[in-house]
N, C-alpha and C. Protein backbone atom coordinates (compact mmCIF):
# COMPACT_ATOMS: atom_id res chain seq x y z
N UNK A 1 -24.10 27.52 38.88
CA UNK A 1 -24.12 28.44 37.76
C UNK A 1 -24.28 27.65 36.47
N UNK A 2 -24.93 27.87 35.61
CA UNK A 2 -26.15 27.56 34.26
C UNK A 2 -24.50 27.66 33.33
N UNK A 3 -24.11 27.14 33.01
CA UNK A 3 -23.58 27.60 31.33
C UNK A 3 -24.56 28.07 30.41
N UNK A 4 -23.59 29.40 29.41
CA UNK A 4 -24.47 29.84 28.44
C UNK A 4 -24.84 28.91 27.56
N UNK A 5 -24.84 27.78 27.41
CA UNK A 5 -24.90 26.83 26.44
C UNK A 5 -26.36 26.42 26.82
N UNK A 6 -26.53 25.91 27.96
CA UNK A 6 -27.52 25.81 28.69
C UNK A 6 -28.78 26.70 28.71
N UNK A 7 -28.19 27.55 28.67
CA UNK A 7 -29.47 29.34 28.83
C UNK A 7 -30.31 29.39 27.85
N UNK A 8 -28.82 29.43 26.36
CA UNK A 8 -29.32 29.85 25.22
C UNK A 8 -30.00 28.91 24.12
N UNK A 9 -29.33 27.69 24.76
CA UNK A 9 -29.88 26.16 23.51
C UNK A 9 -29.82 26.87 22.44
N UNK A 10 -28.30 27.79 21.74
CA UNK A 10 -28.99 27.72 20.37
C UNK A 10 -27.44 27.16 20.05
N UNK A 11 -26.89 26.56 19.56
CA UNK A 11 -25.97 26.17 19.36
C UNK A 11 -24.92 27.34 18.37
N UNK A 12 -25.29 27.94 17.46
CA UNK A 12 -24.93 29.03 16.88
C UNK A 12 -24.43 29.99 17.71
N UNK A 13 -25.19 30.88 18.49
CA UNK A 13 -25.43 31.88 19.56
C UNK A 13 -23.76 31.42 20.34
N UNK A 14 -23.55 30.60 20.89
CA UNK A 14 -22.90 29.21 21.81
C UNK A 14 -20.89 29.09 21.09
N UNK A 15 -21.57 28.76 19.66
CA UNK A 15 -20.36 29.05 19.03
C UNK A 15 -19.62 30.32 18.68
N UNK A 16 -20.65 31.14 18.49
CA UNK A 16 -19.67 32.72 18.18
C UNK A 16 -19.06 33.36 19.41
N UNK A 17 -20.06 32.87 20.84
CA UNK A 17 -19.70 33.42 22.56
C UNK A 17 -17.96 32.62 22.68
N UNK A 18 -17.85 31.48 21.69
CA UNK A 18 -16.53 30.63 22.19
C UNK A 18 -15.87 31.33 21.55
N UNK A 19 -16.06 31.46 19.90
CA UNK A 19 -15.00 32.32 19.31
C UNK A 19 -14.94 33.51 18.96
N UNK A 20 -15.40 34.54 19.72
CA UNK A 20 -15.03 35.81 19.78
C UNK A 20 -13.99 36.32 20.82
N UNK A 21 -13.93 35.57 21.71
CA UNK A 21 -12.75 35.91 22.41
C UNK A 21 -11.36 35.14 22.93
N UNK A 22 -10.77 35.32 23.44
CA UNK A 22 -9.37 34.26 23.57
C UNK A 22 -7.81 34.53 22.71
N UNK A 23 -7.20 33.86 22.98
CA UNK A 23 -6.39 33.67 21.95
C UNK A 23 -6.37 33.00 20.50
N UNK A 24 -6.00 33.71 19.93
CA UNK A 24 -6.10 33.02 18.54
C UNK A 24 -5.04 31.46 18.24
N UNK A 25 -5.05 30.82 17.88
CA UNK A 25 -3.88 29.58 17.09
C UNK A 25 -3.28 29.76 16.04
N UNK A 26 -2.48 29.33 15.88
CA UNK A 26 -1.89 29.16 14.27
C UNK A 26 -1.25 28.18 14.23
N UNK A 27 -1.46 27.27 13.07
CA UNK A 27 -1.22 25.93 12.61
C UNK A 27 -0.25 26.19 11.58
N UNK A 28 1.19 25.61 11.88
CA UNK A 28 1.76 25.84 10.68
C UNK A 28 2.12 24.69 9.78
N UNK A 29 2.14 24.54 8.70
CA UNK A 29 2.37 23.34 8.12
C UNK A 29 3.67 23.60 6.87
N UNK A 30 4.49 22.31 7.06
CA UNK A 30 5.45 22.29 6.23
C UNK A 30 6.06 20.74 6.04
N UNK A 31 7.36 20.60 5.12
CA UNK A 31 7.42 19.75 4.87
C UNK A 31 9.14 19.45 5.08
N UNK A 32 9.34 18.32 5.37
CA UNK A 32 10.81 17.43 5.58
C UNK A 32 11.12 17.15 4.35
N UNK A 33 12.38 17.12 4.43
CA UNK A 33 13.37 16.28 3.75
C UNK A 33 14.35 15.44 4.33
N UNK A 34 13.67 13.80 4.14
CA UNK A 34 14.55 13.07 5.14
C UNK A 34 15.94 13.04 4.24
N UNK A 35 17.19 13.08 5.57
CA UNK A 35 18.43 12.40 4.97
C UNK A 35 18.37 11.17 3.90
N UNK A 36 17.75 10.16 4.56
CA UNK A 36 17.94 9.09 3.91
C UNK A 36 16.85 8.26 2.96
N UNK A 37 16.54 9.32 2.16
CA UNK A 37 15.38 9.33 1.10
C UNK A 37 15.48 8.38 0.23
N UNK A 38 14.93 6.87 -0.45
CA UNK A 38 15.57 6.44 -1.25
C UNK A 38 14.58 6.18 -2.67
N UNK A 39 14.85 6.06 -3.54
CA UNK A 39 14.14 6.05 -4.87
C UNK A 39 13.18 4.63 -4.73
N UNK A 40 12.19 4.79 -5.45
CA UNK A 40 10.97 4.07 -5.12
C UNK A 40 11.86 2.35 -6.36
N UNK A 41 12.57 3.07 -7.12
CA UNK A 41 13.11 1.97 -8.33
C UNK A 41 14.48 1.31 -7.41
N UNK A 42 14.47 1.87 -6.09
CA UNK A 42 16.14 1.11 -5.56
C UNK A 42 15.50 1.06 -4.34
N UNK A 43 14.12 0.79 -4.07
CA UNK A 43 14.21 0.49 -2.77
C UNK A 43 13.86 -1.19 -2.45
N UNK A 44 13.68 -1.78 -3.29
CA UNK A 44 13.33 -3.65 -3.41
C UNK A 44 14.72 -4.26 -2.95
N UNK A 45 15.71 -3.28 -4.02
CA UNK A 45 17.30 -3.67 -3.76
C UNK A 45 17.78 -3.58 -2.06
N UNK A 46 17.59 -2.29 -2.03
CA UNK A 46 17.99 -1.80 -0.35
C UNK A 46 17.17 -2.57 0.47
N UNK A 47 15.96 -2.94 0.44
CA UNK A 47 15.21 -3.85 1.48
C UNK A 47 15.80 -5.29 1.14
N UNK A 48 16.11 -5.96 0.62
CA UNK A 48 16.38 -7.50 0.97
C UNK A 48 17.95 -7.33 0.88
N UNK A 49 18.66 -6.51 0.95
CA UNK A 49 19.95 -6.09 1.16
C UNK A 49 19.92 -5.94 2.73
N UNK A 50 19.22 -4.82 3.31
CA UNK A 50 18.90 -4.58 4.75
C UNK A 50 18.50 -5.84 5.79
N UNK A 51 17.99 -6.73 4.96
CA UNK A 51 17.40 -7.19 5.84
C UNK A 51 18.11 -9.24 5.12
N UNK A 52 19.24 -8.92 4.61
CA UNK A 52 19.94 -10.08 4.25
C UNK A 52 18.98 -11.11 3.62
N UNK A 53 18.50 -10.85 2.88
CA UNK A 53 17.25 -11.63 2.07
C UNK A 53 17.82 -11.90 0.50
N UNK A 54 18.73 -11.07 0.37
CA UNK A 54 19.78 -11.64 -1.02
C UNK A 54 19.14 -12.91 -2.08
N UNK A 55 19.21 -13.89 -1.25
CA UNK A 55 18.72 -15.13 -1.57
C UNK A 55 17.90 -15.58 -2.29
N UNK A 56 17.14 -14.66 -1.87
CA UNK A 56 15.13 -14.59 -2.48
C UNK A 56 15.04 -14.13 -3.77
N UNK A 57 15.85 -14.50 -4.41
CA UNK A 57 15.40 -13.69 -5.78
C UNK A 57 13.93 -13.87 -6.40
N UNK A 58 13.11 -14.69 -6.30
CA UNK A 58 11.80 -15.10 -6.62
C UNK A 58 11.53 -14.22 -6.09
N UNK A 59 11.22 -13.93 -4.76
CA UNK A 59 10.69 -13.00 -3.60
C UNK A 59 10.74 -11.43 -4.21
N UNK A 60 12.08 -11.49 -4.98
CA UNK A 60 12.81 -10.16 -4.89
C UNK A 60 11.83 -10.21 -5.90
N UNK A 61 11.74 -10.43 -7.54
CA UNK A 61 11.30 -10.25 -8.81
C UNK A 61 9.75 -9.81 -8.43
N UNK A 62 9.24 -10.70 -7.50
CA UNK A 62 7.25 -10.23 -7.33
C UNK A 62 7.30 -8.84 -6.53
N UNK A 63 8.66 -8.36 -5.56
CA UNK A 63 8.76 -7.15 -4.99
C UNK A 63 8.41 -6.30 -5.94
N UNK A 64 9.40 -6.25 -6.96
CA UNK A 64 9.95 -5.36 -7.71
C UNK A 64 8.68 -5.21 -9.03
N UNK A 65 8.03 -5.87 -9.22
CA UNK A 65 6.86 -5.47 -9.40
C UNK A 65 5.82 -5.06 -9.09
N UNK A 66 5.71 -5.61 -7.66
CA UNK A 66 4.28 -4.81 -7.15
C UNK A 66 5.26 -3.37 -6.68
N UNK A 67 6.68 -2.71 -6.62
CA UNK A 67 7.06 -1.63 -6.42
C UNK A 67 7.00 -0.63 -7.44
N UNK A 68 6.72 -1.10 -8.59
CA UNK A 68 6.91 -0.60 -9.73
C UNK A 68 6.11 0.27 -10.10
């Protein structure tokens, strides 16, 4: 057995035969709020805090600018 795709070669024709019948979808879209959200100006602090990097203050100062 031929698919209508096949029969009709019209590609148009092909697409309306797919979506005229079936179930419909629905996409819903929304948005989070993580718990642990942190400010873009305290997050240089919290990362070399997290990750015991204290030390680095050089490190820290070029962070905290390209975070800025």
């Amino acid at each position: 057995m031929q698919s209508s795709f096949a029969r009709d070669s019209n590609p148009s024709e092909f697409r309306r035969q797919k979506l005229t019948g079936g179930r419909a979808c629905f996409l819903g879209v929304g948005t989070a709020n993580p718990a642990n959200c942190v400010q873009q100006d305290e997050y240089t602090d919290l990362y070399f805090h997290i990750t015991k990097s204290d030390h680095l203050t050089h490190m820290k100062s070029i962070m905290k600018r390209i975070c800025a």
